[in-house]
N, C-alpha and C. Protein backbone atom coordinates (compact mmCIF):
# COMPACT_ATOMS: atom_id res chain seq x y z
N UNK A 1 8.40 12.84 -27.95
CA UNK A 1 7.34 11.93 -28.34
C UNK A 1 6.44 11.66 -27.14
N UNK A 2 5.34 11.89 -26.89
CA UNK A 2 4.13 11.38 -26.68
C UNK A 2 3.89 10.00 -25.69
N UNK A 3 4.21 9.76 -24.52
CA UNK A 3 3.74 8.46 -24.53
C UNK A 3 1.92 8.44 -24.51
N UNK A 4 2.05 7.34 -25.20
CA UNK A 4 0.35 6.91 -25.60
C UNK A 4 0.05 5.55 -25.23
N UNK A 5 0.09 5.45 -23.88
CA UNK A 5 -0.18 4.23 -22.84
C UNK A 5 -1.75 4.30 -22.59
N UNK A 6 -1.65 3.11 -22.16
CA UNK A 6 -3.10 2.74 -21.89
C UNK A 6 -3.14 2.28 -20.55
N UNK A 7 -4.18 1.69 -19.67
CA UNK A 7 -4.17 1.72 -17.99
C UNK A 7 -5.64 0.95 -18.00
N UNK A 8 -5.89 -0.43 -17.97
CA UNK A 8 -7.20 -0.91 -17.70
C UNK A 8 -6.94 -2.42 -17.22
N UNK A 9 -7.81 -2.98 -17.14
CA UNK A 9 -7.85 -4.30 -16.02
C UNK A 9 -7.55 -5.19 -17.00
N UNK A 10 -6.56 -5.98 -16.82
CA UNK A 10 -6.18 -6.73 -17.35
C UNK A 10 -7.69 -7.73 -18.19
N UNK A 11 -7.35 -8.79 -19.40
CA UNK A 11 -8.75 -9.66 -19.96
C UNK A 11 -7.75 -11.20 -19.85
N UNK A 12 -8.98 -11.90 -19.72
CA UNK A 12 -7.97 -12.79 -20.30
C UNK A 12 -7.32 -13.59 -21.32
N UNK A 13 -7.29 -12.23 -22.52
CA UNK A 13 -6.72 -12.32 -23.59
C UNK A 13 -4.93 -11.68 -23.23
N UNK A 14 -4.91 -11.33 -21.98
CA UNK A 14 -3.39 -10.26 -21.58
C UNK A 14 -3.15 -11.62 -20.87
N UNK A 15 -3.32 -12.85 -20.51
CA UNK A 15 -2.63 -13.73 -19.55
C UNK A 15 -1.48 -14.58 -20.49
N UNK A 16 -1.81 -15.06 -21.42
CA UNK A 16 -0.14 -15.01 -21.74
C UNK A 16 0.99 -14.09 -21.58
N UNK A 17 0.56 -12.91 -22.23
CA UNK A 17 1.87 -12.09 -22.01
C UNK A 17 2.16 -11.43 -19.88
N UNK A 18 1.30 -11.59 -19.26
CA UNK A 18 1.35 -11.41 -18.36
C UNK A 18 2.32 -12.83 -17.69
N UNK A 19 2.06 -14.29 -18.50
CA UNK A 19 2.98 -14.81 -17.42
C UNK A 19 4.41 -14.64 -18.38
N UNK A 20 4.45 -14.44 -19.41
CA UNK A 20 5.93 -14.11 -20.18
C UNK A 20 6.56 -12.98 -19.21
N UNK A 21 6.40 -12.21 -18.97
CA UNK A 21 6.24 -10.92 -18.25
C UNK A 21 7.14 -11.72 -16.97
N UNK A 22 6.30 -12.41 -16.35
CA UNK A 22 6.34 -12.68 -14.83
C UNK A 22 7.43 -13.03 -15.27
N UNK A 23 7.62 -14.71 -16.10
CA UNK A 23 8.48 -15.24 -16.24
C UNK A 23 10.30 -14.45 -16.25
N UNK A 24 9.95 -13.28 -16.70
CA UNK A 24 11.31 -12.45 -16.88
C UNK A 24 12.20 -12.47 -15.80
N UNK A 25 11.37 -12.45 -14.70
CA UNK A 25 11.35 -11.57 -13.59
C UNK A 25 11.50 -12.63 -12.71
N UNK A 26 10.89 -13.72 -12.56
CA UNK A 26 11.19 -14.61 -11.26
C UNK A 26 12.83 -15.22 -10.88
N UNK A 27 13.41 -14.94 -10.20
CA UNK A 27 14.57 -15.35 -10.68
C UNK A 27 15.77 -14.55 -10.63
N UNK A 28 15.28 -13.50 -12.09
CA UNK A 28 16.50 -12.60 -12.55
C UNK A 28 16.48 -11.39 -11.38
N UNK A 29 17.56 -11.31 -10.64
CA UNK A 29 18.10 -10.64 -10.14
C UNK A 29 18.88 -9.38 -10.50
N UNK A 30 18.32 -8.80 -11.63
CA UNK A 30 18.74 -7.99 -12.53
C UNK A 30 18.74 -6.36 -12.28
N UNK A 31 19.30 -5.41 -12.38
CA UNK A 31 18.94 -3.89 -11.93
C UNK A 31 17.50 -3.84 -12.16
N UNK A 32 16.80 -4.05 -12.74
CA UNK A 32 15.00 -4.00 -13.23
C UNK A 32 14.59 -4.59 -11.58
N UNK A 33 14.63 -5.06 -10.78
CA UNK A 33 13.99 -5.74 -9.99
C UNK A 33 13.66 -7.28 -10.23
N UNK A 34 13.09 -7.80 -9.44
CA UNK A 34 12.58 -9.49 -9.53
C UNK A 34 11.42 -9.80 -8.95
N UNK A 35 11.07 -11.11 -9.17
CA UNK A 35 9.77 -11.53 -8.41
C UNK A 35 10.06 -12.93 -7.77
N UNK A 36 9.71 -12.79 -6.76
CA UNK A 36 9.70 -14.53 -6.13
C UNK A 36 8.69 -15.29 -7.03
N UNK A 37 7.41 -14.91 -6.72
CA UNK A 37 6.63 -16.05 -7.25
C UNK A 37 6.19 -16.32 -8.60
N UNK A 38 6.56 -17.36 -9.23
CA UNK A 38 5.97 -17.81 -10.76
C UNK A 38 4.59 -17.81 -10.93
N UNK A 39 4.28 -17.89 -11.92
CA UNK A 39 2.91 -17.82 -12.20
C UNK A 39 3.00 -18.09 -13.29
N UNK A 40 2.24 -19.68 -13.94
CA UNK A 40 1.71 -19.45 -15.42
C UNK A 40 0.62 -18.89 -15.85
N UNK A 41 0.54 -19.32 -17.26
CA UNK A 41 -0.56 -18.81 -17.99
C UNK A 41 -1.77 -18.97 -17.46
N UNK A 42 -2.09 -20.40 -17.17
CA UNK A 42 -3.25 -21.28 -16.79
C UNK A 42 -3.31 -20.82 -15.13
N UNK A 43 -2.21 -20.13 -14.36
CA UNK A 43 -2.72 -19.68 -13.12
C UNK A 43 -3.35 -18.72 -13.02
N UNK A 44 -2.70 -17.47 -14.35
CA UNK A 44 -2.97 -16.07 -13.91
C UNK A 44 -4.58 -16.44 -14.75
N UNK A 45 -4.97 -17.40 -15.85
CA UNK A 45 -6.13 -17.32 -16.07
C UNK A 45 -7.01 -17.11 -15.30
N UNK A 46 -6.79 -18.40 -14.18
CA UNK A 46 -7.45 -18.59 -13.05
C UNK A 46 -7.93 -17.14 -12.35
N UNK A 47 -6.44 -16.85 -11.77
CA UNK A 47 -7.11 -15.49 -11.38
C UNK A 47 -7.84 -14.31 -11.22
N UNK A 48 -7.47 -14.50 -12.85
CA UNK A 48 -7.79 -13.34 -13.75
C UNK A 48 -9.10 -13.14 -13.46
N UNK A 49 -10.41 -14.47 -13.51
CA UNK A 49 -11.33 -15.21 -13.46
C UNK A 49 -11.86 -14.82 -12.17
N UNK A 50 -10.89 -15.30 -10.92
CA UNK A 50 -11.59 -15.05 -9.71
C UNK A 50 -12.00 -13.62 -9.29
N UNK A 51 -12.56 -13.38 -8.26
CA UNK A 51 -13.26 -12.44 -7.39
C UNK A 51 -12.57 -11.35 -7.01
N UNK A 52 -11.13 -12.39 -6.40
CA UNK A 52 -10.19 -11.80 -5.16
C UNK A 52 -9.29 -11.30 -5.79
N UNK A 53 -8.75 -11.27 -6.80
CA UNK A 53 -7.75 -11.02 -7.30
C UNK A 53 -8.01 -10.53 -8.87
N UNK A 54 -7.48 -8.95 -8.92
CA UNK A 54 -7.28 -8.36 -10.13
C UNK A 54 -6.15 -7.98 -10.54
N UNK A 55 -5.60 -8.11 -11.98
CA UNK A 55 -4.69 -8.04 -12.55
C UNK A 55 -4.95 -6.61 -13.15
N UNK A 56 -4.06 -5.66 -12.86
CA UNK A 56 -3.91 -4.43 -13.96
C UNK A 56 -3.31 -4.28 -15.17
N UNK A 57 -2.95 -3.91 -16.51
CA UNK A 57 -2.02 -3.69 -17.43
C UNK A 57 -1.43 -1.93 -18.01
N UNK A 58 -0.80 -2.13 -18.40
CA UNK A 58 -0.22 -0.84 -18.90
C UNK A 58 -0.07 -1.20 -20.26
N UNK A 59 -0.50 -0.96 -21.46
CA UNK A 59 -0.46 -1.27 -22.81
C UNK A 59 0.08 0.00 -23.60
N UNK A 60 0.69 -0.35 -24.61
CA UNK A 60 0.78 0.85 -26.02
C UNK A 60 -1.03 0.68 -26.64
N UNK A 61 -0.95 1.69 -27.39
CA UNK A 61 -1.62 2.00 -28.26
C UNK A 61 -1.94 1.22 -29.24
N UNK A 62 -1.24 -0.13 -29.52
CA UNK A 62 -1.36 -0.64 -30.15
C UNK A 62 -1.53 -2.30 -29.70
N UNK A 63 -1.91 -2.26 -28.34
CA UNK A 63 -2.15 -2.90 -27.66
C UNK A 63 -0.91 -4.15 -27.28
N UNK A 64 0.70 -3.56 -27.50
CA UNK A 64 1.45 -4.09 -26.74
C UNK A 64 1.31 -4.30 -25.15
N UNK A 65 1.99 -5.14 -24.31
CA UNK A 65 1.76 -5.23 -22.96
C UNK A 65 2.81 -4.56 -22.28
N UNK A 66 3.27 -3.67 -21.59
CA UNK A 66 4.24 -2.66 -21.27
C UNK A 66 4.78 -3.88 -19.66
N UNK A 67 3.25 -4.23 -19.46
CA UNK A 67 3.69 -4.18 -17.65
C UNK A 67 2.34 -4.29 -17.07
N UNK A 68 2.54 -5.26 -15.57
CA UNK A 68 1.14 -5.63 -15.10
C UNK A 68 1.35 -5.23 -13.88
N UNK A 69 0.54 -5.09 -13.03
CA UNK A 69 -0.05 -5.15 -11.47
C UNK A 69 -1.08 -6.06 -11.22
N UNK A 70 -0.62 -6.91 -10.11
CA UNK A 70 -1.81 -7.95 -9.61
C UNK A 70 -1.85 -7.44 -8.11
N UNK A 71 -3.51 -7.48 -7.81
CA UNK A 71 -3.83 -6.43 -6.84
C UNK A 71 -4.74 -7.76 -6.08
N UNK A 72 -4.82 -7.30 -4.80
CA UNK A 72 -5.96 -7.91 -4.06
C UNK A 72 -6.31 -7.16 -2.67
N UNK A 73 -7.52 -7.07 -2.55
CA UNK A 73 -8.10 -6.65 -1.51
C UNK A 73 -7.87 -7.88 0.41
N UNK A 74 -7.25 -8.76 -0.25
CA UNK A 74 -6.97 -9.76 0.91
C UNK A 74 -5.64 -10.01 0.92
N UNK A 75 -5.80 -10.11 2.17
CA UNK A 75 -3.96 -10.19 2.94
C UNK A 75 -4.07 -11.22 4.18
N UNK A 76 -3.30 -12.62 3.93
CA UNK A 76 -3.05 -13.08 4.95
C UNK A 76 -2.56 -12.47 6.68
N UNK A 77 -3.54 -12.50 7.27
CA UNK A 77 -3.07 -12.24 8.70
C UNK A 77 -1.95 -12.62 9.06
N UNK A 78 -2.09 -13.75 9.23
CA UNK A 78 -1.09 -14.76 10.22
C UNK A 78 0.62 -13.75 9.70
N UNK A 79 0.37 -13.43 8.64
CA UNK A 79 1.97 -13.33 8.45
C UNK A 79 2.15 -11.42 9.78
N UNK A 80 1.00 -11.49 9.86
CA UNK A 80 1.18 -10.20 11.32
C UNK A 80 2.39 -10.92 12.39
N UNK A 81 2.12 -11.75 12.78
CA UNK A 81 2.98 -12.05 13.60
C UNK A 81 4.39 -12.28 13.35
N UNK A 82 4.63 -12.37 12.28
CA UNK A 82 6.06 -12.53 11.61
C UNK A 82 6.64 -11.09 11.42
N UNK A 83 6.07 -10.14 11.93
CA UNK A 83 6.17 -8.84 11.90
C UNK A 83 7.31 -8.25 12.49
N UNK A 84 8.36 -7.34 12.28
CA UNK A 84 8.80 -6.41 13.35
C UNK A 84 8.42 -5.04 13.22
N UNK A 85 7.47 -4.52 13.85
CA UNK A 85 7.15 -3.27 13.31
C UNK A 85 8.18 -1.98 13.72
N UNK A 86 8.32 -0.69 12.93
CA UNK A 86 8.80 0.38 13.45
C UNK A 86 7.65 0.83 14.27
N UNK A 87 8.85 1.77 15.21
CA UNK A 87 8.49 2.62 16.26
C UNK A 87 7.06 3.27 16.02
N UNK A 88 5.70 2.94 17.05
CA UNK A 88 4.72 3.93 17.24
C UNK A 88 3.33 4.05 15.57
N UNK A 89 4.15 3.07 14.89
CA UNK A 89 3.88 2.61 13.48
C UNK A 89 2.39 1.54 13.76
N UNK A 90 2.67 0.32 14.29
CA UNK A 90 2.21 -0.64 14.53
C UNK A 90 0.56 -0.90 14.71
N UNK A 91 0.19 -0.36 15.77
CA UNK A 91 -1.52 0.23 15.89
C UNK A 91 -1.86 0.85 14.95
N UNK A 92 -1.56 1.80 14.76
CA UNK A 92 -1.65 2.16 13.57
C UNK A 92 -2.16 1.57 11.96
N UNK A 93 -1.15 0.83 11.80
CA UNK A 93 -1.06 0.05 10.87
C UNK A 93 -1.79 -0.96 10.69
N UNK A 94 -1.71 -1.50 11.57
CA UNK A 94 -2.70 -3.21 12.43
C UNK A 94 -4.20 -2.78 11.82
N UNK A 95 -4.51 -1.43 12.54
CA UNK A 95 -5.74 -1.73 12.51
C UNK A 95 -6.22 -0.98 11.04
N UNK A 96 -5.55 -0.57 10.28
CA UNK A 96 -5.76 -0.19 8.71
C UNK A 96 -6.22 -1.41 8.12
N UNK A 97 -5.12 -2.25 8.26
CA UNK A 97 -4.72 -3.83 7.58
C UNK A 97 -6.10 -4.56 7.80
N UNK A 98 -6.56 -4.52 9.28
CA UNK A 98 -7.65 -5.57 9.11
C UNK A 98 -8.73 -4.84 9.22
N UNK A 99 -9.12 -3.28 9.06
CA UNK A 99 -10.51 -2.51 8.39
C UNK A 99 -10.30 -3.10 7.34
N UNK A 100 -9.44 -3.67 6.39
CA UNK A 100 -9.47 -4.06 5.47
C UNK A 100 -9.52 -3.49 3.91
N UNK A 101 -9.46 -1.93 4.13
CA UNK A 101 -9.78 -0.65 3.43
C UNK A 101 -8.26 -0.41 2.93
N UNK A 102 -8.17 -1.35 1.93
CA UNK A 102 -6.48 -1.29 0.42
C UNK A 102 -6.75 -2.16 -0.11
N UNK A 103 -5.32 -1.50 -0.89
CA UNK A 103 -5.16 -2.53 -1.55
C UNK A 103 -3.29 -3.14 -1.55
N UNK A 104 -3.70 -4.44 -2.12
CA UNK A 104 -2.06 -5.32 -1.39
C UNK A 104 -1.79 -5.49 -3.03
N UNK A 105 -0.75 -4.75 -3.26
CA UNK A 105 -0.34 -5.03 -4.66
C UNK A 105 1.01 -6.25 -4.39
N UNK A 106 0.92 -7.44 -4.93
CA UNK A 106 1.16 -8.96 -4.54
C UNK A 106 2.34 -9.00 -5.78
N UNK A 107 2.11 -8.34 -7.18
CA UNK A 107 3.17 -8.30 -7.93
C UNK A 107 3.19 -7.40 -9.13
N UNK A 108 4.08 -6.76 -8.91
CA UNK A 108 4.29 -5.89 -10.46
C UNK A 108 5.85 -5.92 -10.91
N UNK A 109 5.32 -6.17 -12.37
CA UNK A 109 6.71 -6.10 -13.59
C UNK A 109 6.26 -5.61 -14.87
N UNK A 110 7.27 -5.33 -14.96
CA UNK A 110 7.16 -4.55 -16.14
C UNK A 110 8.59 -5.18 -17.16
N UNK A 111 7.97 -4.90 -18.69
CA UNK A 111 8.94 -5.56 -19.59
C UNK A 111 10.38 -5.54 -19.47
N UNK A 112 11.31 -6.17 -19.61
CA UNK A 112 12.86 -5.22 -19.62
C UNK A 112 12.43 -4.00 -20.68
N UNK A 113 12.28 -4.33 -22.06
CA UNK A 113 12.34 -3.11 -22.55
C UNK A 113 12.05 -2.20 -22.63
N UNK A 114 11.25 -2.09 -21.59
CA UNK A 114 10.53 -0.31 -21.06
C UNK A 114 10.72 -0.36 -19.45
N UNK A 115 11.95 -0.71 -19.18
CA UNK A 115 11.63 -0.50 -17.43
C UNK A 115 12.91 0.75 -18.03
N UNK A 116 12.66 1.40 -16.78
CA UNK A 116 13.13 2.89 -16.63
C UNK A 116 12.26 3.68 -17.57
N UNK A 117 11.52 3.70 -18.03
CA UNK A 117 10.86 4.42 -18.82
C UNK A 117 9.13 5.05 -18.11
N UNK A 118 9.26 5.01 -16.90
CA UNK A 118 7.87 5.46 -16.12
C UNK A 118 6.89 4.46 -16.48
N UNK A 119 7.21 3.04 -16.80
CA UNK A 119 5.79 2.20 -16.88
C UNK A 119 5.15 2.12 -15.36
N UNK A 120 6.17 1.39 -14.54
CA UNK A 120 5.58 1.32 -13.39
C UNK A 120 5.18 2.78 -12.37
N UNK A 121 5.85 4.02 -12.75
CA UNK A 121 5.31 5.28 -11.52
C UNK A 121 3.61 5.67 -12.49
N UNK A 122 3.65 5.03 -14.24
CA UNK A 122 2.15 5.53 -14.67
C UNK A 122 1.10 4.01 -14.30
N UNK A 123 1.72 3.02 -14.02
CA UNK A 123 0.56 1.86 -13.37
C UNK A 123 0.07 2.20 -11.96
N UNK A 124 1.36 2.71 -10.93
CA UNK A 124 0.90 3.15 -9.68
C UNK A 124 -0.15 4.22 -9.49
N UNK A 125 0.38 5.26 -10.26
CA UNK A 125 -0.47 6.25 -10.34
C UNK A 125 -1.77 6.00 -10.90
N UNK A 126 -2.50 5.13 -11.59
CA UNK A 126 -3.73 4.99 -12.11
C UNK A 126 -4.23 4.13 -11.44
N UNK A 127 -3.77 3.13 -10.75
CA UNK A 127 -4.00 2.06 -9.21
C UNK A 127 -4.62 3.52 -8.64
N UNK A 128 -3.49 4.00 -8.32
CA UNK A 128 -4.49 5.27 -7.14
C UNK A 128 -5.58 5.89 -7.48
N UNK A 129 -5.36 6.27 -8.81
CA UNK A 129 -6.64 7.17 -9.27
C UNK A 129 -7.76 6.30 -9.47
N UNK A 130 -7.47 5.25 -9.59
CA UNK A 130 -9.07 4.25 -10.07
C UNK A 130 -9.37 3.45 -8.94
N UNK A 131 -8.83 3.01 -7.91
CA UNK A 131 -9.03 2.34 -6.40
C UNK A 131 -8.92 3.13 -5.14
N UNK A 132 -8.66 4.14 -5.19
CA UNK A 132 -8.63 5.29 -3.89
C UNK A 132 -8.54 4.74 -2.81
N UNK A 133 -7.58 3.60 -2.50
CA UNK A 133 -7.81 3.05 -1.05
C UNK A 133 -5.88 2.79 -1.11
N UNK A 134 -5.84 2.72 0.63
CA UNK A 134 -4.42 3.14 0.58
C UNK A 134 -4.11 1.59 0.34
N UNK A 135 -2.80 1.58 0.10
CA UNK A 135 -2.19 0.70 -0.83
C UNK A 135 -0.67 -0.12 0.37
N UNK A 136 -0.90 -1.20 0.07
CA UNK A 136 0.09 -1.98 0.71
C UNK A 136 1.41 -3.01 -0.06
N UNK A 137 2.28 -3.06 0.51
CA UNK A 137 3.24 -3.94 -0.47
C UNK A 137 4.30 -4.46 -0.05
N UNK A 138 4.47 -5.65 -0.71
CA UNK A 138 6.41 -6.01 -0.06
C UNK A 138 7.41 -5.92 -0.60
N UNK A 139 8.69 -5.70 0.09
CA UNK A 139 9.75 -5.28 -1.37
C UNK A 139 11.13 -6.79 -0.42
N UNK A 140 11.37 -7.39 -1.08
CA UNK A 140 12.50 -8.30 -0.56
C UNK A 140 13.54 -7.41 -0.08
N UNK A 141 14.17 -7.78 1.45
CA UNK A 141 15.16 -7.48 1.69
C UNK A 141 16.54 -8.83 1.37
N UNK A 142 16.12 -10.06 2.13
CA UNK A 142 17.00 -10.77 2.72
C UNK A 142 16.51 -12.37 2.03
N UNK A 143 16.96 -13.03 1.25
CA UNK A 143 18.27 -12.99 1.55
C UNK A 143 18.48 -12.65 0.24
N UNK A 144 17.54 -11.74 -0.67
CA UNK A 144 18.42 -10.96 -2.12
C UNK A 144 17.52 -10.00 -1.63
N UNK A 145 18.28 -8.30 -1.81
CA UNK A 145 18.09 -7.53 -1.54
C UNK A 145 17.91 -6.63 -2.94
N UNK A 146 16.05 -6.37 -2.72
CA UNK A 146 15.70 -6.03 -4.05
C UNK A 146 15.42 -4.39 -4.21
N UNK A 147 16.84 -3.81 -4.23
CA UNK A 147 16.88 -2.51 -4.10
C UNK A 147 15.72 -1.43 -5.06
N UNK A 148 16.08 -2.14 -6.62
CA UNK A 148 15.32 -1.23 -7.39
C UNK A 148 13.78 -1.51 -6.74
N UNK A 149 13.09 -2.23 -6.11
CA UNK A 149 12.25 -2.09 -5.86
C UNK A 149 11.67 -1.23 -4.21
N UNK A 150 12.91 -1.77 -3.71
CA UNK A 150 12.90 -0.36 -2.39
C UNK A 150 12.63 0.89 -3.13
N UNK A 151 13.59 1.26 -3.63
CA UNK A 151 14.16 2.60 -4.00
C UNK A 151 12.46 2.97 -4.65
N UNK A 152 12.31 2.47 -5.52
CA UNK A 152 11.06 3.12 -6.01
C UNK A 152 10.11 3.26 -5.08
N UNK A 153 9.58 2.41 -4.30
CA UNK A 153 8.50 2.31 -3.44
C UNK A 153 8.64 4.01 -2.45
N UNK A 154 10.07 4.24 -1.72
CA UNK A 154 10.51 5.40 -1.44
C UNK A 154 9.50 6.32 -2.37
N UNK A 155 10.34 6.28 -3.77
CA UNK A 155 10.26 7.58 -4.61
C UNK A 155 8.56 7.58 -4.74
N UNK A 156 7.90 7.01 -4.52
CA UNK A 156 6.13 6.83 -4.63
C UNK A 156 6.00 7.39 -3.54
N UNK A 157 6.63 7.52 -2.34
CA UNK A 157 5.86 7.62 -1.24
C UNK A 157 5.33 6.65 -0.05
N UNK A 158 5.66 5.59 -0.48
CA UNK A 158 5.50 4.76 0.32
C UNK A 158 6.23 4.62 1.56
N UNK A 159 5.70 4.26 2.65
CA UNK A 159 6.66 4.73 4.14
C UNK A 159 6.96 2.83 4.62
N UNK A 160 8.17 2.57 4.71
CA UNK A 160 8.21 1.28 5.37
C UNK A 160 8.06 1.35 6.92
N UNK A 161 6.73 0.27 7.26
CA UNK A 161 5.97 -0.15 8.44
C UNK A 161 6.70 -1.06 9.56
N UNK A 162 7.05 -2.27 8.56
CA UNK A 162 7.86 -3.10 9.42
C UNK A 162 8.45 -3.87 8.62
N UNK A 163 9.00 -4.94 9.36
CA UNK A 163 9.27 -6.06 8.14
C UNK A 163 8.95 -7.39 8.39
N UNK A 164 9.32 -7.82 7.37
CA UNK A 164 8.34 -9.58 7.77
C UNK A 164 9.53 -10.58 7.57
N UNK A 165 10.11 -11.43 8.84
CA UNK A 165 10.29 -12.02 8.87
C UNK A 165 9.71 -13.94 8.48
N UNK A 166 10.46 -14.64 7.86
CA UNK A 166 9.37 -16.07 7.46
C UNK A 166 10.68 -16.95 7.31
N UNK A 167 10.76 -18.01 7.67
CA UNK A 167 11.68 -18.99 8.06
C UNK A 167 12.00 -19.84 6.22
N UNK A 168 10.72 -19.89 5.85
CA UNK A 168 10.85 -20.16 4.25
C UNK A 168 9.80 -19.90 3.23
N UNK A 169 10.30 -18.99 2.43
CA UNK A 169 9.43 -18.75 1.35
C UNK A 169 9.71 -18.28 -0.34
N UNK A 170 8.90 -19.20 -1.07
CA UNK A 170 9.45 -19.34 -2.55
C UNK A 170 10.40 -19.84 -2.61
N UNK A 171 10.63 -20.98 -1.62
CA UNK A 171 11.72 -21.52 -1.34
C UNK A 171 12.82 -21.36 -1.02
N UNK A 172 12.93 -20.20 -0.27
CA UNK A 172 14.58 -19.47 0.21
C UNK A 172 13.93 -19.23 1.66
N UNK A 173 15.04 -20.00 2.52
CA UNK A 173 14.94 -19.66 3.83
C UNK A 173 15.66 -18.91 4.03
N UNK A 174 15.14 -18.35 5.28
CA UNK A 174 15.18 -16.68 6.19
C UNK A 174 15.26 -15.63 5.21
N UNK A 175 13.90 -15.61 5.36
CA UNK A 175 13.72 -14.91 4.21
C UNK A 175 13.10 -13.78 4.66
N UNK A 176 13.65 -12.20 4.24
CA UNK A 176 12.56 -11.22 4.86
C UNK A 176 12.63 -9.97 4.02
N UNK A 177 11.80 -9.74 4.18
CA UNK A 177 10.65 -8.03 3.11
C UNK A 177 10.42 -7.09 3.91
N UNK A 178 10.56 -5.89 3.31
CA UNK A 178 10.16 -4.59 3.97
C UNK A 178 8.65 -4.32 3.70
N UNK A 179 7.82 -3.71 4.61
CA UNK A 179 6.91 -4.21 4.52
C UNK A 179 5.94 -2.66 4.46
N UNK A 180 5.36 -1.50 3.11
CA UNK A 180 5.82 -0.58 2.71
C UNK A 180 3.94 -0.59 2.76
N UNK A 181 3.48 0.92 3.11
CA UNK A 181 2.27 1.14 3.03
C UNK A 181 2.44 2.31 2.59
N UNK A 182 1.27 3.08 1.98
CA UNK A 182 1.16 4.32 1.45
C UNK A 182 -0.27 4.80 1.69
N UNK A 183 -0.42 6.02 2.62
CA UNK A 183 -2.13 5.77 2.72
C UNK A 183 -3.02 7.00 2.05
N UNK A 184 -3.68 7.16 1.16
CA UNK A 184 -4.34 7.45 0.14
C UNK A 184 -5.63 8.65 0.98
N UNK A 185 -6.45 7.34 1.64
CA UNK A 185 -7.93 7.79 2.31
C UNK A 185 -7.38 8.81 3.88
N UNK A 186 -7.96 9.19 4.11
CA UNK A 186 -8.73 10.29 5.24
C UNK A 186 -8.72 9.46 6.51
């Protein structure tokens, strides 16, 4: 069978099911992966709305919601210094981050009932094909270690840079992320 997915910018007619979505995910520590940060309805509206921040979807054909990506072209600095970078990586990297030329994908989930099913390697892949700019991301290490989301980031291609240490965040102290770039452009 056919998948007959769809790949366009989220409306904000998709922000309910986008925070149902989230909601799955914040929390559950489940083989699917997790998300630290909540988000309701009335936030992702917001977003949805603003400038800085775009929401992607992956839909059926029949305009079910498979799975989202929330993308932004802005990335807090300051958390540079919370950095440990790998070897010879660093310059490198630094100065990608603040040309400012990606994108920082901030959160993606996808339904339980279609994870393992290529929702998220066909959202990544159409991120690339429709934004052509190399792509940045965090995957939790410490203090829950969010493997299915390592592991995939790997299987994409993504090369881990450094990691980010932060004393507290989403409310779990010592808290730290691998900190995973993939670069696209020339």
């Amino acid at each position: 069978m056919e998948k007959a997915w769809i790949f366009r910018k989220a409306s904000l007619d998709d922000a309910s099911f986008i925070a149902k979505i989230n909601a799955m995910h914040v929390g559950n520590k489940g083989p699917g992966g997790f998300l630290i940060i909540a988000l309701d309805e009335s936030e992702i509206r917001h977003l949805i709305e603003s400038a800085d921040i775009d929401f992607y979807a992956a839909k059926r054909s029949n305009g079910e919601l498979l799975g989202y990506a929330e993308i932004t072209s802005q990335f807090d600095r300051t958390l540079l210094n919370n950095m440990t970078w790998v070897n010879g990586i660093f310059e490198q990297s630094i100065k990608q981050i603040l040309s400012g030329d990606f994108i920082y994908i901030k959160q993606l989930a996808i339904h339980p009932s279609y994870q393992r099913q290529g929702v998220a390697t066909f959202l990544y892949k159409n991120l690339e094909a429709a934004i052509k700019k190399d792509i940045i991301v965090f995957a939790a290490h410490r203090p829950f270690h969010n493997e299915p989301s390592i592991a995939f980031h790997k299987k994409m291609g993504f090369t881990m840079v450094a990691k980010l240490h932060r004393s507290d965040f989403g409310g779990h102290s010592e808290y730290e992320s691998f900190f995973f770039m993939k670069k696209l452009s020339n």
